[in-house]
N, C-alpha and C. Protein backbone atom coordinates (compact mmCIF):
# COMPACT_ATOMS: atom_id res chain seq x y z
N UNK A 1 0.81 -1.19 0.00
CA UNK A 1 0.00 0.00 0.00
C UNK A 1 0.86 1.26 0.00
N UNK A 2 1.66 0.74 0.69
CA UNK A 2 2.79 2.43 0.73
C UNK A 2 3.33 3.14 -0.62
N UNK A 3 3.48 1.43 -1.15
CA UNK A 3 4.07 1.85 -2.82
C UNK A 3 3.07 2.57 -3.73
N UNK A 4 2.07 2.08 -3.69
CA UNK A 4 1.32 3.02 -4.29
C UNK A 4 0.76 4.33 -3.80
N UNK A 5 0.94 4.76 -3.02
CA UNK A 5 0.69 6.03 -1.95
C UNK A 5 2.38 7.10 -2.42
N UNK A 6 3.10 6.28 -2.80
CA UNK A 6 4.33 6.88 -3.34
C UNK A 6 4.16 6.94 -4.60
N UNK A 7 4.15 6.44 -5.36
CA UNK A 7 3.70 6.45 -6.50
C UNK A 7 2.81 7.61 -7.24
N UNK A 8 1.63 7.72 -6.48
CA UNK A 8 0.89 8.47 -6.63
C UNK A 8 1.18 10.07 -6.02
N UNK A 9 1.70 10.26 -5.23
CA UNK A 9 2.60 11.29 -4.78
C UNK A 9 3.75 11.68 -5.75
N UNK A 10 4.65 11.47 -6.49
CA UNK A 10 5.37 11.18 -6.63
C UNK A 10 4.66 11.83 -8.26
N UNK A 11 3.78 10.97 -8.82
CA UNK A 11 3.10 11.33 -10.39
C UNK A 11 2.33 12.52 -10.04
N UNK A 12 1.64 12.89 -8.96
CA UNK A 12 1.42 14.14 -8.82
C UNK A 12 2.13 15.59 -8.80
N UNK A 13 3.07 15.26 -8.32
CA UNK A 13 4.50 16.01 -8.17
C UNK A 13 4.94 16.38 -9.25
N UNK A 14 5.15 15.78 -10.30
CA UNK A 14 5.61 15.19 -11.56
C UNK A 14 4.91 16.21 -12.54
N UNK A 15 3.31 15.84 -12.58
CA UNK A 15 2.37 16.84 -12.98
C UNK A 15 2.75 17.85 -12.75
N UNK A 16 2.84 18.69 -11.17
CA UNK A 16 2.72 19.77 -10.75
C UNK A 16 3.88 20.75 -11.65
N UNK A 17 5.15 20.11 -11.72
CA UNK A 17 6.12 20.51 -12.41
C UNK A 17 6.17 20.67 -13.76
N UNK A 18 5.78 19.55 -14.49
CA UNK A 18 5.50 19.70 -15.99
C UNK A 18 4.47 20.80 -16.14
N UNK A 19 3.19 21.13 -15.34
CA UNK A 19 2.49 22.29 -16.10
C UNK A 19 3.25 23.67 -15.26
N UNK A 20 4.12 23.76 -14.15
CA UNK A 20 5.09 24.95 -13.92
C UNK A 20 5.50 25.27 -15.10
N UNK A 21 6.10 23.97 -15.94
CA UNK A 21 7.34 24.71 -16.42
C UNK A 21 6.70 24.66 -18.07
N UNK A 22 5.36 24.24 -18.40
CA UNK A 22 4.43 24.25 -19.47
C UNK A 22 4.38 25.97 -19.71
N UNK A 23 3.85 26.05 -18.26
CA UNK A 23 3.28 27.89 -18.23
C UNK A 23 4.32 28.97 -18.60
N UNK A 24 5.99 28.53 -17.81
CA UNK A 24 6.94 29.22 -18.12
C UNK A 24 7.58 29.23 -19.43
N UNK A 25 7.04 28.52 -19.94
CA UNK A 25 7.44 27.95 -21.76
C UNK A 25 6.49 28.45 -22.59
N UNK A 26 5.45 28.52 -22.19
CA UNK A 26 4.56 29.25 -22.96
C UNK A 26 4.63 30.89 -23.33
N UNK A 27 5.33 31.88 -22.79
CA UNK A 27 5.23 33.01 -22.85
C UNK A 27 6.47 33.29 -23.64
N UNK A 28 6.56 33.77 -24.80
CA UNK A 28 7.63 33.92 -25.94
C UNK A 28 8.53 34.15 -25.30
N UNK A 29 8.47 35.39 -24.53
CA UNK A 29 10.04 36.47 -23.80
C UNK A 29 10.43 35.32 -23.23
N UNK A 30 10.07 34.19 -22.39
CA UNK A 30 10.64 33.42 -21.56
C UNK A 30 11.49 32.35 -22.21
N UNK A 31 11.11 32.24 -23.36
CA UNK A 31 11.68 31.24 -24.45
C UNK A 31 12.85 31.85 -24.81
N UNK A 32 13.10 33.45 -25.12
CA UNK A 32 13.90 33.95 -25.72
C UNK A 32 15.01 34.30 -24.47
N UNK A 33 14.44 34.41 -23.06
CA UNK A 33 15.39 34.81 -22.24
C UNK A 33 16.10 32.97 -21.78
N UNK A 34 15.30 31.55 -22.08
CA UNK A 34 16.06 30.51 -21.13
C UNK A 34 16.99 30.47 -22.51
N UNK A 35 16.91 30.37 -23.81
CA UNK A 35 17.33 30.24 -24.93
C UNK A 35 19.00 31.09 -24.36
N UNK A 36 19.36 32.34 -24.43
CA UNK A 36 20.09 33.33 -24.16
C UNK A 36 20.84 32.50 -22.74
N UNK A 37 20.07 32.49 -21.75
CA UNK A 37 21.10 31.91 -20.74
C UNK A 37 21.38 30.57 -20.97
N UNK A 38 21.08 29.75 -21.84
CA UNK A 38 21.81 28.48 -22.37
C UNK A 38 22.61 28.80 -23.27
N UNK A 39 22.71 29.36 -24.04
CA UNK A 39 23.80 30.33 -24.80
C UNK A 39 25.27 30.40 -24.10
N UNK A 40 24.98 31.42 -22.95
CA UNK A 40 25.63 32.05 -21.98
C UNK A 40 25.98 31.04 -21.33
N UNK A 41 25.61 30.05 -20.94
CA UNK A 41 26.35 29.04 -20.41
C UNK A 41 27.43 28.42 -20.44
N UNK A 42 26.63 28.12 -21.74
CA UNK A 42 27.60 27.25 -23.41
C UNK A 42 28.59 27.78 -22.93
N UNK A 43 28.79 29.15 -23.17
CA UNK A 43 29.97 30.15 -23.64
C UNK A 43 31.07 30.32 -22.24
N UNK A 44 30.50 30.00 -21.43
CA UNK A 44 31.08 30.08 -20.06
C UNK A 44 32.13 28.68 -19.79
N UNK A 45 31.06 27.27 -20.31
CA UNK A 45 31.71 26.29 -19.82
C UNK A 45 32.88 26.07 -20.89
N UNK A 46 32.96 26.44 -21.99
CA UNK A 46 33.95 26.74 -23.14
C UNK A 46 34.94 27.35 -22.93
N UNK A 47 34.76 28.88 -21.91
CA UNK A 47 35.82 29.63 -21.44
C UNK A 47 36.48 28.66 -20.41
N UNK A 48 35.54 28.49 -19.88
CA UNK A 48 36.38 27.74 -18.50
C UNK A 48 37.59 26.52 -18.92
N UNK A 49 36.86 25.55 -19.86
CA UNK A 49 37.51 24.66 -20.58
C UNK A 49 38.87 25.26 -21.77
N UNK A 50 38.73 26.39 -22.28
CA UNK A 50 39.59 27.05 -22.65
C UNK A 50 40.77 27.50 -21.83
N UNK A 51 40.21 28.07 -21.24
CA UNK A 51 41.51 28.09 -19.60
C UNK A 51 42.62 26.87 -19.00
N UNK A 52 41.22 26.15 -19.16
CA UNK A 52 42.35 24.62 -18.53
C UNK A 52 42.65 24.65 -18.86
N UNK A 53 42.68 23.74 -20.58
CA UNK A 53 43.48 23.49 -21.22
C UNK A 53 44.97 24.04 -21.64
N UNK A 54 44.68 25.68 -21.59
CA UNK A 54 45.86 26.49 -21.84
C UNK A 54 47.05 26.38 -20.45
N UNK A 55 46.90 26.13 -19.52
CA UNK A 55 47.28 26.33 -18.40
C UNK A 55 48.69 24.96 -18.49
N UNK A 56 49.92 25.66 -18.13
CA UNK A 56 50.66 24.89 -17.71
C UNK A 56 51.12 24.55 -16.70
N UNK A 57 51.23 25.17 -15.48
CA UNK A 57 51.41 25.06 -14.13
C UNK A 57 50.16 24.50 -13.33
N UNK A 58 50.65 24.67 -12.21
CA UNK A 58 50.06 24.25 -11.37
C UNK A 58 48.94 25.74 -10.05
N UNK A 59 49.23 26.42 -10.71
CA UNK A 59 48.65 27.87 -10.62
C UNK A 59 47.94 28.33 -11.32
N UNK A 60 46.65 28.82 -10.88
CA UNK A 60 45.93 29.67 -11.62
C UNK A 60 45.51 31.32 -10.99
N UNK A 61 45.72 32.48 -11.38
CA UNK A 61 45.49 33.17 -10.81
C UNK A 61 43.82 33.89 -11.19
N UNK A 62 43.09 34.20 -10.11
CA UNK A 62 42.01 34.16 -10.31
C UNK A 62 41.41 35.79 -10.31
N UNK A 63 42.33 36.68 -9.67
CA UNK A 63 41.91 37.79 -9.17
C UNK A 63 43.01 38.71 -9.02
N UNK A 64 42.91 39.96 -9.68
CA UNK A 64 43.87 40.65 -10.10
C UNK A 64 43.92 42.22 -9.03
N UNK A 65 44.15 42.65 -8.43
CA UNK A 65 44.00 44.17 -7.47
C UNK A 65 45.37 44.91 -8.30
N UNK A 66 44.58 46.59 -8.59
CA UNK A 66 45.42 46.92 -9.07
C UNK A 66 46.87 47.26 -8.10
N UNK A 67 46.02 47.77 -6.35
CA UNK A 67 46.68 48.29 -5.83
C UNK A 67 47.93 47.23 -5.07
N UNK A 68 47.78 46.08 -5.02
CA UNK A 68 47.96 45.46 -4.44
C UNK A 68 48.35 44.17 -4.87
N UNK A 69 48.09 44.31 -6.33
CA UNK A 69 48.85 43.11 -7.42
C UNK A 69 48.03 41.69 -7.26
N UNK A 70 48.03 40.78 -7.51
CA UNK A 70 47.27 39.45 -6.76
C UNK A 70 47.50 39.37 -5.75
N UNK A 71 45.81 38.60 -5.80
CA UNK A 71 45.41 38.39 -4.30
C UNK A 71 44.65 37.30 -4.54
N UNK A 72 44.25 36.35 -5.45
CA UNK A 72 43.94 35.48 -5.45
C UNK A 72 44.42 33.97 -6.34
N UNK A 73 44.77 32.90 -5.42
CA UNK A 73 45.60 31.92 -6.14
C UNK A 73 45.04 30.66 -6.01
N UNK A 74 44.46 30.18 -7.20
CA UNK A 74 43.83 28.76 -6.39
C UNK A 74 44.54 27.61 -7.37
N UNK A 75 43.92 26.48 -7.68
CA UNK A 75 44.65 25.56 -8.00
C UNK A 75 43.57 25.56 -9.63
N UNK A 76 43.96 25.43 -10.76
CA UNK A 76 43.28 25.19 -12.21
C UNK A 76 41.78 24.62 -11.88
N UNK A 77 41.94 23.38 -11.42
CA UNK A 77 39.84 22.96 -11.28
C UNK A 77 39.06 23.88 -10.63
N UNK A 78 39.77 25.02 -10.16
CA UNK A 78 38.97 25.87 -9.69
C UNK A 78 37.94 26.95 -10.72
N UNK A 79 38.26 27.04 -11.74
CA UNK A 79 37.61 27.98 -12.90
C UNK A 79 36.82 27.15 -13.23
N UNK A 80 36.56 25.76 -12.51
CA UNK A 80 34.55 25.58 -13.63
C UNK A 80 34.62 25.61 -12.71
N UNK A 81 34.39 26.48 -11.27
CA UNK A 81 33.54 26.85 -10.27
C UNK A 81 32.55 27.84 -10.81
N UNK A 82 33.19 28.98 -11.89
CA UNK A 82 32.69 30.35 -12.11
C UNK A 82 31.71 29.32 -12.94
N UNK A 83 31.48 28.86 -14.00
CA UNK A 83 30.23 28.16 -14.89
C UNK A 83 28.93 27.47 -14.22
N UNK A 84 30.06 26.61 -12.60
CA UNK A 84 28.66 26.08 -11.84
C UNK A 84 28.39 26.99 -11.24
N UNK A 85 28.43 27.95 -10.73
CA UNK A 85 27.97 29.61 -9.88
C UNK A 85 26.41 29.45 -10.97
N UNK A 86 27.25 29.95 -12.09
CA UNK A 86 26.05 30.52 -12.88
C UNK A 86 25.01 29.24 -13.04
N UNK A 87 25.35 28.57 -13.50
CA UNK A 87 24.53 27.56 -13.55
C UNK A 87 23.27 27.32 -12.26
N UNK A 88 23.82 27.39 -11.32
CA UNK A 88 22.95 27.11 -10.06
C UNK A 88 22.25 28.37 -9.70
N UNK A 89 22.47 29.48 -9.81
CA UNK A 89 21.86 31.40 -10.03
C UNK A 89 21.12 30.54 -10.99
N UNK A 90 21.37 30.22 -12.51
CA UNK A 90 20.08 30.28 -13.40
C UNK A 90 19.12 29.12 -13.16
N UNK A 91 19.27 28.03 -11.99
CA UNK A 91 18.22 26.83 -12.11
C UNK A 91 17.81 27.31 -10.30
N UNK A 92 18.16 28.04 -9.75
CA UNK A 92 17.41 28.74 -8.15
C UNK A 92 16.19 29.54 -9.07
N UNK A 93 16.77 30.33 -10.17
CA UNK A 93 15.62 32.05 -10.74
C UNK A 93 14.59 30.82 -11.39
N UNK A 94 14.84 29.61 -11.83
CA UNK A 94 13.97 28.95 -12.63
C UNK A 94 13.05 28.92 -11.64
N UNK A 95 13.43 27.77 -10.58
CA UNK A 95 13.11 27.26 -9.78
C UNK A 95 11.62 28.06 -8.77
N UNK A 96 12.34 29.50 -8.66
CA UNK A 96 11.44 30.35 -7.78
C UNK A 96 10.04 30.97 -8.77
N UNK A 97 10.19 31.04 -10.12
CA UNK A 97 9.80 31.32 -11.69
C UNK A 97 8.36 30.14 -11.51
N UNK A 98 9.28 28.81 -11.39
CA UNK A 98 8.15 27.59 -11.45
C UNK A 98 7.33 27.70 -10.45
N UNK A 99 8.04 28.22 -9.20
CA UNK A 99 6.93 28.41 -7.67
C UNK A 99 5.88 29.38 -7.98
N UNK A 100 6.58 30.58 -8.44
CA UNK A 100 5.29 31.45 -8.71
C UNK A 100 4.58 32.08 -10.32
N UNK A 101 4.76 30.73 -10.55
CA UNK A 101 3.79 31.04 -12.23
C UNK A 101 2.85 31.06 -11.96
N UNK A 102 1.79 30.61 -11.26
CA UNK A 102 0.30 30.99 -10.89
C UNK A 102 -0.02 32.69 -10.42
N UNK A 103 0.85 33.18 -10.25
CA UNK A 103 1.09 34.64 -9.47
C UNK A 103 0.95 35.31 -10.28
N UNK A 104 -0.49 36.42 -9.81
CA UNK A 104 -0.56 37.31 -10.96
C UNK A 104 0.02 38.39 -11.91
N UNK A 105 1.25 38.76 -11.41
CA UNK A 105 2.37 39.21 -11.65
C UNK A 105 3.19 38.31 -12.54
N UNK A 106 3.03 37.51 -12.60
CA UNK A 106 4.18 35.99 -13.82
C UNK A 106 4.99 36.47 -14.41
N UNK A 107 4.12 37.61 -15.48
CA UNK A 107 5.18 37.64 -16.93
C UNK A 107 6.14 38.47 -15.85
N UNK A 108 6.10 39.71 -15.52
CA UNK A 108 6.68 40.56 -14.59
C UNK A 108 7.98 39.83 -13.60
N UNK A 109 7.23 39.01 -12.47
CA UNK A 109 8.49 37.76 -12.62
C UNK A 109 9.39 37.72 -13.09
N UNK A 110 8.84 36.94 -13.93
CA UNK A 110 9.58 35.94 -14.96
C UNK A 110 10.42 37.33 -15.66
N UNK A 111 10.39 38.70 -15.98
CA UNK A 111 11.08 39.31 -16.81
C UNK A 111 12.43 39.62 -15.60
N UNK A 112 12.44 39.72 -14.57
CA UNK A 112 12.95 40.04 -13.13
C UNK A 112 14.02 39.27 -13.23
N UNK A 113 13.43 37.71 -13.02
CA UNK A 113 14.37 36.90 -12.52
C UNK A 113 14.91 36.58 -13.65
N UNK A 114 14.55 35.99 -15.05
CA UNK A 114 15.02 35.74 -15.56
C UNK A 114 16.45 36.86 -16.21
N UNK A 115 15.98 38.07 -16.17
CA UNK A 115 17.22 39.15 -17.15
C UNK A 115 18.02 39.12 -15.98
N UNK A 116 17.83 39.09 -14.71
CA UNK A 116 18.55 38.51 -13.67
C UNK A 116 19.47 37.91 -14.10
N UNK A 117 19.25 36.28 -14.51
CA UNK A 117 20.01 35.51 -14.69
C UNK A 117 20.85 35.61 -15.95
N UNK A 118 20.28 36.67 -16.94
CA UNK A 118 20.94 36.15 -18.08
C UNK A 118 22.31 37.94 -17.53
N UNK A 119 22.15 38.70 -16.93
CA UNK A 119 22.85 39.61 -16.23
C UNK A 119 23.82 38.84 -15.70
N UNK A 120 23.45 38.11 -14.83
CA UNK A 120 24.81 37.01 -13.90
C UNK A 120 25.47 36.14 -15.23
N UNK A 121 25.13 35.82 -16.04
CA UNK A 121 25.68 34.94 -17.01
C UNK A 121 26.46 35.72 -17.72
N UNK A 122 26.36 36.70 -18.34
CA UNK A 122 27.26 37.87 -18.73
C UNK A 122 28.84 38.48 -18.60
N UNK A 123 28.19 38.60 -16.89
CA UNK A 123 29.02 39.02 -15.85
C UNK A 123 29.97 37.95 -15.55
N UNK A 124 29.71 36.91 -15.39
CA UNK A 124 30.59 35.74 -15.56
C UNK A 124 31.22 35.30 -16.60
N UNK A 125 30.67 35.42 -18.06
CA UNK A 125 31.27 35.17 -18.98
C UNK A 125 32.64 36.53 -19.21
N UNK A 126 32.69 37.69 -18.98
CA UNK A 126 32.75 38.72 -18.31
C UNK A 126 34.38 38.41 -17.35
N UNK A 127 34.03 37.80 -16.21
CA UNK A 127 34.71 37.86 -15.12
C UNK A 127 35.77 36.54 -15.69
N UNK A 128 35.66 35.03 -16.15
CA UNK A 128 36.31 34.53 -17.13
C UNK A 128 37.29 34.81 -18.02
N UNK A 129 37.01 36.02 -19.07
CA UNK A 129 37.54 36.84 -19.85
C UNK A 129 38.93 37.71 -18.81
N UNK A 130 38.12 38.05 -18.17
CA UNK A 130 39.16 38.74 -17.11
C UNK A 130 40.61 37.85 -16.31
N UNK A 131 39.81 36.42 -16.31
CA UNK A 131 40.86 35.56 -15.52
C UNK A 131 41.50 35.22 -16.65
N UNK A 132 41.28 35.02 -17.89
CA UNK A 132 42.54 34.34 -19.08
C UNK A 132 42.95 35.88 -19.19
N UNK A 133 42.60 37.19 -19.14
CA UNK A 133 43.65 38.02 -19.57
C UNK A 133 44.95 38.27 -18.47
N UNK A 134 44.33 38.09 -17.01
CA UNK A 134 45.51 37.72 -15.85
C UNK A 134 46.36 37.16 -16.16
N UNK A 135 46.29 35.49 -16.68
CA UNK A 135 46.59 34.90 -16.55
C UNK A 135 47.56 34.41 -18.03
N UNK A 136 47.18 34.96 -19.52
CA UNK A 136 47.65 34.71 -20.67
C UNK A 136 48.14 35.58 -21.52
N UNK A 137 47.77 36.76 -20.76
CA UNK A 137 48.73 38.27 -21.39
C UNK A 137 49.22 39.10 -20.60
């Protein structure tokens, strides 16, 4: 009996999510803004992977002060940290997007969080750019 009491919980749940993310798919801008931060992603986990690869030591410098020269030194697997940052910023804005699509405010929302996210994706693709110029010129 339990199994089916899970089951049924479980396909309800299931539902609840597929028409969240039905509703958030339905509204063009929202198509054009998840479209853009998968883009931005792309382009992030490419930089990051671009980085490694270039890297010959065992150093990566991550953070540049003008006054004060570096100040930040971590070890190479550290740069797909900056891609999962963004990544987890753009599936939290989804996430809170899917909670309140019934909310009469939605599109409004959804324009918030989402340029939100595709802002943080930017900024990271952005801040990336910044760590290979530290680090390769």
């Amino acid at each position: 009996m339990s199994y089916s009491s899970f089951y049924v919980r479980f396909y309800d749940i299931r539902q609840k999510i597929s028409l969240s993310l039905g509703l958030i798919w339905r509204v063009f801008s929202n198509r054009v803004y998840l479209m853009v931060i998968l883009s931005w992603q792309v382009i992030a986990w490419l930089q990051a992977i671009f980085i490694y690869r270039q890297l010959t030591g065992n150093i990566l410098i991550l953070h540049y002060n003008v006054d004060f020269g570096i100040d930040l030194v971590a070890s190479p697997d550290q740069i797909f940290l900056y891609p999962l940052f963004g990544l987890i910023v753009s599936l939290i804005n989804l996430t809170i997007l899917a909670i309140l699509s019934r909310h009469r405010d939605f599109k409004i929302l959804a324009h918030l969080l989402l340029s939100a996210a595709v802002f943080f994706e930017i900024f990271l693709s952005l801040a990336l750019l910044a760590i290979y110029l530290i680090n390769f010129r």
